[in-house]
N, C-alpha and C. Protein backbone atom coordinates (compact mmCIF):
# COMPACT_ATOMS: atom_id res chain seq x y z
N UNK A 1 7.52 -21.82 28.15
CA UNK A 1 6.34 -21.19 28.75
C UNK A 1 5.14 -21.36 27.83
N UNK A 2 3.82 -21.51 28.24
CA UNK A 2 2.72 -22.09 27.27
C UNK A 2 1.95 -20.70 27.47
N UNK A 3 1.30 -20.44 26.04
CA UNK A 3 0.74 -19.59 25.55
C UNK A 3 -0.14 -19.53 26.23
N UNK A 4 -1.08 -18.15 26.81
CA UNK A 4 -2.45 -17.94 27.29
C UNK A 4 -3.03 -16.78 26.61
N UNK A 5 -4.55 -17.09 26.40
CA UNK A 5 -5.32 -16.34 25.11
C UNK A 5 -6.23 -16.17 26.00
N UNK A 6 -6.41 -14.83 25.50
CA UNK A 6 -7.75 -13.76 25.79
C UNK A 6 -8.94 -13.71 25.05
N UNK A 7 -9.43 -14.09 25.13
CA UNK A 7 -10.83 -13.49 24.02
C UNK A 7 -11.46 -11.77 24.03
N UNK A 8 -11.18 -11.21 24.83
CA UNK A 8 -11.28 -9.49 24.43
C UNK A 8 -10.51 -9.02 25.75
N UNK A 9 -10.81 -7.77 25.39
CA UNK A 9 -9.71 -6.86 26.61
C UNK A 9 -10.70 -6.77 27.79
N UNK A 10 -11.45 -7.13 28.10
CA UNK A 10 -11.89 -7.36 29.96
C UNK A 10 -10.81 -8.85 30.25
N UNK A 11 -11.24 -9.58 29.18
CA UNK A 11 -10.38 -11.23 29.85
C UNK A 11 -9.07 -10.65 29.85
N UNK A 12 -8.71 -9.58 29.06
CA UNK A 12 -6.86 -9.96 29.07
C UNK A 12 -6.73 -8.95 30.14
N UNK A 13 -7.40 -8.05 30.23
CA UNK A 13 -6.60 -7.22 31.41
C UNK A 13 -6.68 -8.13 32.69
N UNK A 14 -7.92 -8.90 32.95
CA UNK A 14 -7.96 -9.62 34.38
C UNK A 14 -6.71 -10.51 34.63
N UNK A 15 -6.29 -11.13 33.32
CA UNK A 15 -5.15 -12.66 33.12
C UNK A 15 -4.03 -11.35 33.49
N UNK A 16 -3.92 -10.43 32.90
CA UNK A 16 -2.65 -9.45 32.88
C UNK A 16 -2.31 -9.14 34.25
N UNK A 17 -3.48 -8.38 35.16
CA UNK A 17 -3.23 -7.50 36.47
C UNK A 17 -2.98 -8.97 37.25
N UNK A 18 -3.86 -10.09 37.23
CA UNK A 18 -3.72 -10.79 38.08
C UNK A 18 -2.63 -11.51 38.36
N UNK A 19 -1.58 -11.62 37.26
CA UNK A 19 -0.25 -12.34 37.17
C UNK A 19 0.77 -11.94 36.33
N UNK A 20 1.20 -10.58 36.42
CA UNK A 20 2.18 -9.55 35.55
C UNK A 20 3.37 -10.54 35.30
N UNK A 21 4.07 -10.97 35.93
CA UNK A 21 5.22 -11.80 36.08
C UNK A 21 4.92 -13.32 35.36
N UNK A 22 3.92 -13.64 35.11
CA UNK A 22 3.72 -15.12 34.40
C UNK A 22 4.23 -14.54 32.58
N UNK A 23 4.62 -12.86 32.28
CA UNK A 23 4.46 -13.49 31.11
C UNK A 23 5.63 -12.69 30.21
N UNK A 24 6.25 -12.83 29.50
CA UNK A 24 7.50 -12.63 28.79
C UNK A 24 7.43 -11.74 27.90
N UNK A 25 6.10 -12.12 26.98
CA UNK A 25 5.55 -10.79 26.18
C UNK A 25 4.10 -11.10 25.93
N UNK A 26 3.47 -9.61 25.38
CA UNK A 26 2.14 -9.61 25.31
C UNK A 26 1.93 -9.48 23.82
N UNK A 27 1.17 -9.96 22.84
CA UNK A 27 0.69 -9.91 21.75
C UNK A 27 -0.72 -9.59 21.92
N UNK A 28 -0.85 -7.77 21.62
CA UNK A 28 -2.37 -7.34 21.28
C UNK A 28 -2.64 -6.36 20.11
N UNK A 29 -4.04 -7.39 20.21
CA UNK A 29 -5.13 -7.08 18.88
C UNK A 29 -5.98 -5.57 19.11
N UNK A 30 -5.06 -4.82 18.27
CA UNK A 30 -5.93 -3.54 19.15
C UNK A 30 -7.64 -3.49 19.00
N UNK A 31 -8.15 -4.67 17.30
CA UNK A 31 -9.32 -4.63 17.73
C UNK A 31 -10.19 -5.82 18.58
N UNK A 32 -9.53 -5.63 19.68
CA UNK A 32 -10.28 -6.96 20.93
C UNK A 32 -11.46 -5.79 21.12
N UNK A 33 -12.48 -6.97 21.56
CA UNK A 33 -13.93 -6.59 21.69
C UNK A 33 -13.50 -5.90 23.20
N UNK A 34 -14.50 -4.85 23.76
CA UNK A 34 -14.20 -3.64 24.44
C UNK A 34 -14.09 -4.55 26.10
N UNK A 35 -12.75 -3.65 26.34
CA UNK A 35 -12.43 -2.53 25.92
C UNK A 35 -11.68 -2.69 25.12
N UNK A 36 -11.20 -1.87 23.99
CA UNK A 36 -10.23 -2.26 22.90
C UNK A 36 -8.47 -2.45 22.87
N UNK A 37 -7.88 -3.08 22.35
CA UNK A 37 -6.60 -2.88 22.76
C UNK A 37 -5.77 -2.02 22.91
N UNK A 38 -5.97 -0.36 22.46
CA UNK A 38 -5.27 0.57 22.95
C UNK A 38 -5.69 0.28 24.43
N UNK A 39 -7.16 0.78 24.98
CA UNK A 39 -7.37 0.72 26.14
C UNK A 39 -6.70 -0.12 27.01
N UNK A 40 -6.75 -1.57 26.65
CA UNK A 40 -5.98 -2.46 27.52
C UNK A 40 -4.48 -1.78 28.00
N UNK A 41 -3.55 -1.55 26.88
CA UNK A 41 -2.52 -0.88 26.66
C UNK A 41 -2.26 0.22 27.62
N UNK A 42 -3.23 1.09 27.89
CA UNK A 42 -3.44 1.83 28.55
C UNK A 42 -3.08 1.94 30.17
N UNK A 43 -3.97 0.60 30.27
CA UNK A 43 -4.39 0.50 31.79
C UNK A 43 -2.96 -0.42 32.40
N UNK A 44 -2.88 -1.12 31.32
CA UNK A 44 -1.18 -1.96 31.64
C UNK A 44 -0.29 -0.78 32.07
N UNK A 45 -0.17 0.02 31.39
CA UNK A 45 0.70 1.14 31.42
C UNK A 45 1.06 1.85 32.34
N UNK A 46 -0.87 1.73 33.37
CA UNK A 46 -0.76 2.57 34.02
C UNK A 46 -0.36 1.96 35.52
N UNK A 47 -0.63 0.77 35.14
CA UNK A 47 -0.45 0.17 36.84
C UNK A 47 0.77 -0.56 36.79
N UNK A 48 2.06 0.49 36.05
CA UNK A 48 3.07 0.23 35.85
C UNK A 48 3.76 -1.36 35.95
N UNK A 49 2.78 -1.83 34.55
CA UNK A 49 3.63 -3.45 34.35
C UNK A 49 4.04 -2.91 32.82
N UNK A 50 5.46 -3.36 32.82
CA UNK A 50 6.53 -3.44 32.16
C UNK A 50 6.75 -4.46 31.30
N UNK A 51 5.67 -5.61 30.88
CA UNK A 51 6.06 -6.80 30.47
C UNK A 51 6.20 -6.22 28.33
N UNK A 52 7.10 -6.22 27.27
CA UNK A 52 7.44 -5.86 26.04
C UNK A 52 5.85 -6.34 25.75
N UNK A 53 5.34 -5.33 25.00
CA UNK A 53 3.71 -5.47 24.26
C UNK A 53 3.95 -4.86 22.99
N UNK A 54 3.48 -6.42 21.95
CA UNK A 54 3.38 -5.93 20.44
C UNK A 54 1.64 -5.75 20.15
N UNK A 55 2.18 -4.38 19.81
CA UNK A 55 0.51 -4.61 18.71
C UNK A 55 0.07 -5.04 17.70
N UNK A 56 -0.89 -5.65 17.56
CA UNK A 56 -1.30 -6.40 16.63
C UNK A 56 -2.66 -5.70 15.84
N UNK A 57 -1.96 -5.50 14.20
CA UNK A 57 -3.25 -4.67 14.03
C UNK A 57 -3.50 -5.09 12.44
N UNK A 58 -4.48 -4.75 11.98
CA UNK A 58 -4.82 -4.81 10.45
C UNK A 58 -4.59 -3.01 10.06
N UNK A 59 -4.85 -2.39 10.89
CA UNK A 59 -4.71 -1.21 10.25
C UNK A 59 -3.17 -0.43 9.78
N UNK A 60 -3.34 0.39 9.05
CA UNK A 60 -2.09 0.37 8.47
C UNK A 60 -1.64 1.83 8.10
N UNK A 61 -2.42 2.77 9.10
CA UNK A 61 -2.09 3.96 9.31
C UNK A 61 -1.03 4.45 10.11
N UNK A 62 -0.44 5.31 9.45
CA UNK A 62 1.19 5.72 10.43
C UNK A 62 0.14 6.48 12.20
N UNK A 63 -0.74 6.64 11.82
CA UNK A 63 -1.17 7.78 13.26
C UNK A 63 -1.31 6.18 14.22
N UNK A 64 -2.23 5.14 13.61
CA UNK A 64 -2.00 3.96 14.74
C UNK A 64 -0.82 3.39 14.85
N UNK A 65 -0.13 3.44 14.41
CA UNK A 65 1.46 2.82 14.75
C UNK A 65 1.61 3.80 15.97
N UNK A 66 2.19 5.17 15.32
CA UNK A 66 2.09 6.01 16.46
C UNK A 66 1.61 6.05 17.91
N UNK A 67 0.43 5.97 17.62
CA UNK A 67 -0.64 6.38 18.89
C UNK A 67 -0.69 5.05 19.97
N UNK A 68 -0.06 4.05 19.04
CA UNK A 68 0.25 2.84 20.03
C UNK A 68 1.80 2.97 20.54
N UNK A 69 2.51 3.16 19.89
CA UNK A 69 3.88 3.39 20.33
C UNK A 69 3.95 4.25 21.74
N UNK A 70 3.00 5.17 21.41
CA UNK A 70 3.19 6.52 22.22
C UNK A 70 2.72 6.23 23.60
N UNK A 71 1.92 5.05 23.84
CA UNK A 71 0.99 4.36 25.03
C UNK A 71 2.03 3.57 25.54
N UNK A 72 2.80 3.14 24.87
CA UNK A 72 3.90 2.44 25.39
C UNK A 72 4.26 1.15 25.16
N UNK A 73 3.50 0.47 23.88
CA UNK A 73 3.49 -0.78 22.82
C UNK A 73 5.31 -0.72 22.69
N UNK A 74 6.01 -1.76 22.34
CA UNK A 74 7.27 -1.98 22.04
C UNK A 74 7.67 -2.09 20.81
N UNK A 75 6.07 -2.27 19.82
CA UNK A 75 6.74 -2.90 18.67
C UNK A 75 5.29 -2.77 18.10
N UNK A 76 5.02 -3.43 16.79
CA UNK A 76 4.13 -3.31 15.83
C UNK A 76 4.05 -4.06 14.85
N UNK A 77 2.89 -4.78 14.48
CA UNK A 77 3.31 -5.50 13.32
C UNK A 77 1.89 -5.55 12.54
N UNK A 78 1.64 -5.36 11.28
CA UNK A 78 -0.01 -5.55 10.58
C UNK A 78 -0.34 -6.49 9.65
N UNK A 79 -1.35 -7.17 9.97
CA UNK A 79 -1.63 -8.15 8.89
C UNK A 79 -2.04 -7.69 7.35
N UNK A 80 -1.82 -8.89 7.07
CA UNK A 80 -1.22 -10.41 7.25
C UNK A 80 -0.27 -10.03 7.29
N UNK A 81 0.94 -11.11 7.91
CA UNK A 81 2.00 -11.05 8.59
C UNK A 81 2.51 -12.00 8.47
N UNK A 82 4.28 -12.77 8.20
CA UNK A 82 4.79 -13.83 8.24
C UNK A 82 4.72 -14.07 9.53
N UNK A 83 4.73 -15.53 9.77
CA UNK A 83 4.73 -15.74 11.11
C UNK A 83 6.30 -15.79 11.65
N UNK A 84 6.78 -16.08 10.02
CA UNK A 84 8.80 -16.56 10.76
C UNK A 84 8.95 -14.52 11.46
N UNK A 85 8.67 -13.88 10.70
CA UNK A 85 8.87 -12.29 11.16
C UNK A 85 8.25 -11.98 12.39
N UNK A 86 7.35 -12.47 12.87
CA UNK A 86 6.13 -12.19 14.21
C UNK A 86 6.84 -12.79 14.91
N UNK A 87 7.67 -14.51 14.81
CA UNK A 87 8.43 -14.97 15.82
C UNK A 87 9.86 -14.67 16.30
N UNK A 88 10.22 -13.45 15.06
CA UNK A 88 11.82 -13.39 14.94
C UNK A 88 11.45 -11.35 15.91
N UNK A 89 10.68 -11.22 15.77
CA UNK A 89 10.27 -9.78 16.41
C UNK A 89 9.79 -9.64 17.91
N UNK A 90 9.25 -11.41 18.21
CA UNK A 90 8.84 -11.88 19.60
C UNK A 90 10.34 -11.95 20.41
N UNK A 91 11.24 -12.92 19.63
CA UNK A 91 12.32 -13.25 20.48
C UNK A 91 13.29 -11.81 20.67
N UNK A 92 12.81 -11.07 19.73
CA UNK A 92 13.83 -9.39 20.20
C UNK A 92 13.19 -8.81 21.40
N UNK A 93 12.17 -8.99 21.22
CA UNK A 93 11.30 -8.65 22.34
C UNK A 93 11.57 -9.08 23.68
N UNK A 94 11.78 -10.08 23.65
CA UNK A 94 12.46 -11.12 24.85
C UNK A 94 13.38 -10.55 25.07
N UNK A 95 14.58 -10.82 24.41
CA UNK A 95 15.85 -10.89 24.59
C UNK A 95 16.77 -9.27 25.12
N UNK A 96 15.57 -8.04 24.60
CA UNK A 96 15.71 -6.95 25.00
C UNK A 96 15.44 -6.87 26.60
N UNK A 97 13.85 -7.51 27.17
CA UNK A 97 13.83 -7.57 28.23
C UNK A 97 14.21 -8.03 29.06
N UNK A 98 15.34 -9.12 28.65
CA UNK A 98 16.06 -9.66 29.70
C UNK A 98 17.36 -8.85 30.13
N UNK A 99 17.77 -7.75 28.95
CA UNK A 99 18.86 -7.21 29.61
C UNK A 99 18.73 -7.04 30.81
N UNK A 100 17.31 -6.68 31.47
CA UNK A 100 16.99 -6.29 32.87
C UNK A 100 16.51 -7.35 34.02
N UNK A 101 17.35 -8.70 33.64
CA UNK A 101 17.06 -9.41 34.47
C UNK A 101 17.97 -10.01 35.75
N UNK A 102 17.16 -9.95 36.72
CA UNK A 102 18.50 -10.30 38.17
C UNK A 102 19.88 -10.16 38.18
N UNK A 103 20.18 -10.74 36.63
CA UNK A 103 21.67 -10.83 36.86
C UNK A 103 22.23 -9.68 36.39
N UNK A 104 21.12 -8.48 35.83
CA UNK A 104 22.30 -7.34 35.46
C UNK A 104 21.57 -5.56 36.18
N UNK A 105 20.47 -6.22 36.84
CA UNK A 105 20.22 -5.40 37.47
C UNK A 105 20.95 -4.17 38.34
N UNK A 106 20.68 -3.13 38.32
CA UNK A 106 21.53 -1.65 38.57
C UNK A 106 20.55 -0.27 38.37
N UNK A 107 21.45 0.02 39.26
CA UNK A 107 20.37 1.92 39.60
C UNK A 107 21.16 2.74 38.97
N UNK A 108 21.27 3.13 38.04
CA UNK A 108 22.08 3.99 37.13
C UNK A 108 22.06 5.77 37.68
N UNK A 109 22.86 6.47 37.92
CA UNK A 109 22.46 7.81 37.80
C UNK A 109 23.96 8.56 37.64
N UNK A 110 22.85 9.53 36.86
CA UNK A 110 23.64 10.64 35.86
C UNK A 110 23.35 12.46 36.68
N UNK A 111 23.80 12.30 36.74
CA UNK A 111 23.18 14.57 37.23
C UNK A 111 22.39 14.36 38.40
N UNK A 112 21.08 14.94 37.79
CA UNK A 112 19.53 14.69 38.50
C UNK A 112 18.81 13.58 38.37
N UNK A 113 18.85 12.70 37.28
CA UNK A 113 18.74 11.53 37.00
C UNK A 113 19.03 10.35 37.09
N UNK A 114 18.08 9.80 37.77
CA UNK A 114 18.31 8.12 38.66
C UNK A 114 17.07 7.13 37.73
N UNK A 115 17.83 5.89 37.42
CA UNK A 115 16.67 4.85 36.65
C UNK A 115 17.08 3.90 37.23
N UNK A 116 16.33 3.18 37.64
CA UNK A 116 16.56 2.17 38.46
C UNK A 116 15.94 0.66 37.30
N UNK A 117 16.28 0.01 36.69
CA UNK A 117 16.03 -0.79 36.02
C UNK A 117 15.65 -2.28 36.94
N UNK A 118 15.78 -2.65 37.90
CA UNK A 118 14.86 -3.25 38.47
C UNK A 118 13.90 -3.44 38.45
N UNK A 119 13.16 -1.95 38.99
CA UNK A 119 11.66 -1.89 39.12
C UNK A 119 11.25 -1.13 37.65
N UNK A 120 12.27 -0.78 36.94
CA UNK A 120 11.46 -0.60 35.95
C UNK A 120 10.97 1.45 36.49
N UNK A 121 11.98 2.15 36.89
CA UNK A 121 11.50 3.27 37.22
C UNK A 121 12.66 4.41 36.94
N UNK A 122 12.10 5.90 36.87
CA UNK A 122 13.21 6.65 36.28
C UNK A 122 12.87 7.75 37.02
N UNK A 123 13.61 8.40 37.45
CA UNK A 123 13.55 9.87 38.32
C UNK A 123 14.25 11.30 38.00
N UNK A 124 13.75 12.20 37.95
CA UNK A 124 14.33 13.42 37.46
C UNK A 124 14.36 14.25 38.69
N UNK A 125 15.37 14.26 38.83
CA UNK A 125 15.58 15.48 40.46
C UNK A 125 14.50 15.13 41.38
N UNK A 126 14.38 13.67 42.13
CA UNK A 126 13.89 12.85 42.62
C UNK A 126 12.77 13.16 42.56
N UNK A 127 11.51 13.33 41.53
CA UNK A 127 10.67 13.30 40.71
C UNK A 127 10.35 12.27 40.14
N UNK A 128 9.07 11.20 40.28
CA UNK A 128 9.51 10.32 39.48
C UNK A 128 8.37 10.53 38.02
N UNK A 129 9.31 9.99 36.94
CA UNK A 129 8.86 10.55 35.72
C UNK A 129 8.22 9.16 34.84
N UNK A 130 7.09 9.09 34.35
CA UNK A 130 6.50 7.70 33.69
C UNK A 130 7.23 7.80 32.51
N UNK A 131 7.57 6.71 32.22
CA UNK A 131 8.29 6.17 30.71
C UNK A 131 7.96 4.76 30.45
N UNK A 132 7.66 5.24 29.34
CA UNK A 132 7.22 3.87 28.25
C UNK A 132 8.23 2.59 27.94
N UNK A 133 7.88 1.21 27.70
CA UNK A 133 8.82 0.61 27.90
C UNK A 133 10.41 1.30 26.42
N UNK A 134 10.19 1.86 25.52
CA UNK A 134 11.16 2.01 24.33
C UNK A 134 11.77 3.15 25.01
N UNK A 135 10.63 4.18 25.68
CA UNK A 135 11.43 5.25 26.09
C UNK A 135 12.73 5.38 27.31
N UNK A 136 11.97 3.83 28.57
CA UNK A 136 12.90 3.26 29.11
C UNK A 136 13.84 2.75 28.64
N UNK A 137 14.19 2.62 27.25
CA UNK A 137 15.23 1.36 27.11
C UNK A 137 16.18 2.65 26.50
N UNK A 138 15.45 3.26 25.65
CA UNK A 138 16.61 4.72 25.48
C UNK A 138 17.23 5.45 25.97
N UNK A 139 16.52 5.79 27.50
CA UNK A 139 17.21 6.39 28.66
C UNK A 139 18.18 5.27 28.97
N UNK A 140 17.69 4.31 29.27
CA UNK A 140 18.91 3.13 29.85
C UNK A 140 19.97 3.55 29.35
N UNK A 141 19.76 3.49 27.63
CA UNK A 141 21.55 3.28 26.85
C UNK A 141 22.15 4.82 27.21
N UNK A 142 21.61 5.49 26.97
CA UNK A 142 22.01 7.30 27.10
C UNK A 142 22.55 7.17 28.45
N UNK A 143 21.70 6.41 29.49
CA UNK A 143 22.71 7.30 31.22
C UNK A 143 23.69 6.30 31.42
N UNK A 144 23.89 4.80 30.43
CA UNK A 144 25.06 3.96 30.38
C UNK A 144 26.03 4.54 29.70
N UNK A 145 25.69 5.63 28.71
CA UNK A 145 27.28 6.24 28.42
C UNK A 145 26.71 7.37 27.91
N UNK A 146 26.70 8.23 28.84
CA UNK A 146 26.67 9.68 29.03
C UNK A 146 27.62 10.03 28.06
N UNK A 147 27.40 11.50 27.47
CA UNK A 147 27.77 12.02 25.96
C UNK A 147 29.00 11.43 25.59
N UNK A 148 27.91 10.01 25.27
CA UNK A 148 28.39 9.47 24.04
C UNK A 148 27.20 10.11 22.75
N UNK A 149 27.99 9.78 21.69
CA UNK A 149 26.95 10.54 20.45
C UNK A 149 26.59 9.16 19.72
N UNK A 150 25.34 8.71 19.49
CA UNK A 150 24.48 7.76 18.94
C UNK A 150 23.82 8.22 17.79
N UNK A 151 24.24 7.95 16.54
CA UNK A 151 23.37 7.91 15.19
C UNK A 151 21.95 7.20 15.50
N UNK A 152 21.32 7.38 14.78
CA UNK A 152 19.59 7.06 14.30
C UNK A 152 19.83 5.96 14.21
N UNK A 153 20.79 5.55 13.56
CA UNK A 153 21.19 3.83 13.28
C UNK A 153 21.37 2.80 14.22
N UNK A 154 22.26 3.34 15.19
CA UNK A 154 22.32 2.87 16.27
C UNK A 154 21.79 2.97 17.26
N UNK A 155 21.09 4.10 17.34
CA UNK A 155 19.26 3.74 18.25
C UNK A 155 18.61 2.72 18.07
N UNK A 156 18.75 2.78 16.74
CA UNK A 156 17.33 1.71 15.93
C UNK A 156 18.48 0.51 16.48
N UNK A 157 19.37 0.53 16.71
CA UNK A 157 19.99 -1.27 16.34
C UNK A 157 20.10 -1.65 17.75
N UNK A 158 20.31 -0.99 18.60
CA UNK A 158 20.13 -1.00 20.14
C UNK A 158 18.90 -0.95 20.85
N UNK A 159 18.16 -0.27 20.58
CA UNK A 159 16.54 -0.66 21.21
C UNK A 159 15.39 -1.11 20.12
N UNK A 160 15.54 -1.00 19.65
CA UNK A 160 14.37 -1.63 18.04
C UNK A 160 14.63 -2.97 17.76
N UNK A 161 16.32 -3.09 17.27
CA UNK A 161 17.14 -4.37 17.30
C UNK A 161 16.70 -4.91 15.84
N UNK A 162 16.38 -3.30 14.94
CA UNK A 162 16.56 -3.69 13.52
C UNK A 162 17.69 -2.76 13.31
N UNK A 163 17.96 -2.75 11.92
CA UNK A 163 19.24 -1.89 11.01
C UNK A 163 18.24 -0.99 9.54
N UNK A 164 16.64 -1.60 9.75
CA UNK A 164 16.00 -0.37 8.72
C UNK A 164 15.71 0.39 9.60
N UNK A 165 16.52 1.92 9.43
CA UNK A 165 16.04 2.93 10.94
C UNK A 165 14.69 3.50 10.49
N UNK A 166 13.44 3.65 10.79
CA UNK A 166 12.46 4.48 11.05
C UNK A 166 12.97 6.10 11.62
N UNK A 167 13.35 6.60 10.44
CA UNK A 167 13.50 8.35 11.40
C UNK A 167 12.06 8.92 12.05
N UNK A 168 11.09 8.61 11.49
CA UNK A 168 9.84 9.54 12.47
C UNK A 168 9.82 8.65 13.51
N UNK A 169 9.87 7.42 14.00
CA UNK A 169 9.66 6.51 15.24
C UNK A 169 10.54 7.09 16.10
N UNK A 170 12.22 7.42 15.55
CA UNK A 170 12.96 7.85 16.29
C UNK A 170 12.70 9.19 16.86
N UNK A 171 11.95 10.38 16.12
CA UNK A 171 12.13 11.64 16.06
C UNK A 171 11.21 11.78 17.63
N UNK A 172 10.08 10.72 17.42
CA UNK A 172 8.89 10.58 18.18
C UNK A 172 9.44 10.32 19.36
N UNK A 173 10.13 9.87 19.65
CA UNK A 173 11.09 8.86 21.03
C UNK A 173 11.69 10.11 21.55
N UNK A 174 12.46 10.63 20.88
CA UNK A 174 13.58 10.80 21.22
C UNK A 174 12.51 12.50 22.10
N UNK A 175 11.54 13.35 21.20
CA UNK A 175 10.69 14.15 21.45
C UNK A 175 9.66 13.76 23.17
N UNK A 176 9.33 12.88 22.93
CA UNK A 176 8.52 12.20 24.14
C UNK A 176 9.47 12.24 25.28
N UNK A 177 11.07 11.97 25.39
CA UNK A 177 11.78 12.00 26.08
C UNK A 177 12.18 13.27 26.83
N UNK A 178 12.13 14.22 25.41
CA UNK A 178 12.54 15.47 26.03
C UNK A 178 11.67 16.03 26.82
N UNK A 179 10.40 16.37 26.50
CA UNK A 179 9.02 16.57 26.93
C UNK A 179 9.04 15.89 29.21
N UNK A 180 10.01 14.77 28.77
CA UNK A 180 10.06 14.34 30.34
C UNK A 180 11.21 14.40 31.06
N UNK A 181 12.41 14.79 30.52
CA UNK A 181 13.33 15.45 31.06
C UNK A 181 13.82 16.72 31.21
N UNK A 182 14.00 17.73 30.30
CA UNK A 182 13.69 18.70 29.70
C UNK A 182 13.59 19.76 30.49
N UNK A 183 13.47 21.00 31.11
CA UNK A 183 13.01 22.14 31.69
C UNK A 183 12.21 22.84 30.14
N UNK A 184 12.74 22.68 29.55
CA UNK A 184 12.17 23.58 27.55
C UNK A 184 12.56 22.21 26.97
N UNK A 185 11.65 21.42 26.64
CA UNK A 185 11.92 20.68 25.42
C UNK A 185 12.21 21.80 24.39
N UNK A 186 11.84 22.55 23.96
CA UNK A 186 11.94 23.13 22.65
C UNK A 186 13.86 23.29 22.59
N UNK A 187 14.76 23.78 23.67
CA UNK A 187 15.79 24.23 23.96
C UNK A 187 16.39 23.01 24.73
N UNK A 188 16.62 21.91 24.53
CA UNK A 188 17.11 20.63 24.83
C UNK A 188 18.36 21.33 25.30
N UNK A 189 18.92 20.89 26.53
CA UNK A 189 19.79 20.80 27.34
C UNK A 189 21.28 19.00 27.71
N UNK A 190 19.65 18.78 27.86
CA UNK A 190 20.21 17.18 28.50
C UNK A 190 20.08 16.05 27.27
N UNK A 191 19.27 15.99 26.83
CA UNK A 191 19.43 15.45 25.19
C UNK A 191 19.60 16.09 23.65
N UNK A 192 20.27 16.39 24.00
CA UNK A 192 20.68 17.04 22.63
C UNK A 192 21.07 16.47 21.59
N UNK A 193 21.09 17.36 19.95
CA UNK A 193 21.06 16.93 18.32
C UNK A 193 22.66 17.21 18.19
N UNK A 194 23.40 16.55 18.08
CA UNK A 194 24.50 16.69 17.62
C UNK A 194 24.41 16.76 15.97
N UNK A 195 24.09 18.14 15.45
CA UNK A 195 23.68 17.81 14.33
C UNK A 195 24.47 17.34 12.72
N UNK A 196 23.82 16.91 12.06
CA UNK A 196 25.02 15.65 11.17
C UNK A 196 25.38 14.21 11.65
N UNK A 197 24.97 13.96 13.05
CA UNK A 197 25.60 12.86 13.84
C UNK A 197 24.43 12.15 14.50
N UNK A 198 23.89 12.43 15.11
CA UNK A 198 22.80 11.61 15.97
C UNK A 198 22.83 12.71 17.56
N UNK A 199 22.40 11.68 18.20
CA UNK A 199 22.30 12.08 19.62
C UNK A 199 23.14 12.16 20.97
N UNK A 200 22.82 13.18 21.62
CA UNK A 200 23.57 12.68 23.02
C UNK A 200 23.43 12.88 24.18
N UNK A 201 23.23 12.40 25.34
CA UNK A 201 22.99 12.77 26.72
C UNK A 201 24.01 13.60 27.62
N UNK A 202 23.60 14.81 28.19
CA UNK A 202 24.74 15.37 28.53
C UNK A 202 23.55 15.69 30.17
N UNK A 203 24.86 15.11 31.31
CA UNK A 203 23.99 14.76 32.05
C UNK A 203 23.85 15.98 33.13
């Protein structure tokens, strides 16, 4: 597939909305001339296209890692940057999103909870609930094996598809999740701390 370049976020959102499906993954510069690349991020988000988006940034503050994660970015990377690492972080990127392709497509449901990985959609007591593409991929593994108990490690090695775990990335995920399943996030029910151990979905 041949690369297509934006020169700021009006060109990329038009190339983006106008042909969601032409593209495998997105590489953005959060500082593209306006609107900026959170914004872009944003609006992708909102007109629910699903295509894995790394951000691309010089800055090197934990709140922008964050605040892009939290929009629904897949990944992160800040310059300068190896390129063998940018290309070895692209193909995870890929290779994550194909779990969800034609051939393994399925409507999963647990309790009250239906995700339909097709379209890329998740429902809470036929409610439907927005999730980010990481937060989608965490629900995926959780309603594929209901309380099972998952270490931090094996979050990170199953949807991240590294083995250095980030505990605040995870803490952040796993929080954002509850917040959308939840009746009391504070009093987790359905995702719960198995504590000493990791996590688990109890459906």
């Amino acid at each position: 597939m041949e690369p297509c370049y934006a020169s700021d976020g009006n060109q990329a959102l038009s190339l983006i909305l106008a042909s969601p499906c032409a593209y495998q993954v997105i590489l953005l510069d959060i500082m593209l001339g306006e609107p900026d690349g959170f914004s872009v991020l944003r609006h992708i988000r909102q007109h629910h296209i699903y295509v894995p988006v790394m951000i691309i940034s010089s800055r090197i503050e934990d709140v922008d890692t964050l605040y892009g994660l939290g929009l629904g970015a897949d990944d992160y990377i800040t310059k300068p940057f190896n390129p063998v690492v940018l290309g070895a972080k692209i193909q995870a990127l890929i290779r994550r999103s194909q779990l969800s392709s034609p051939a393994t497509r399925q409507l999963l449901e647990a309790g009250s909870f239906r995700l339909d990985t097709h379209h890329k959609r998740f429902f809470r007591g036929g409610k439907e609930q927005f999730l980010s593409g990481k937060e989608f991929a965490l629900m995926q593994l959780f309603m594929e094996h209901p309380r099972q108990v998952f270490s931090k490690e094996d979050l990170y090695r199953n949807v991240w598809g590294d083995i250095a775990v980030d505990d605040n990335t995870i803490m952040v995920y796993i929080n954002r999740l509850r917040a959308k399943i939840e009746a009391n996030p504070k009093t987790p029910t359905h995702l719960v701390t198995v504590w000493g151990v990791g996590y688990s979905f109890e459906p």
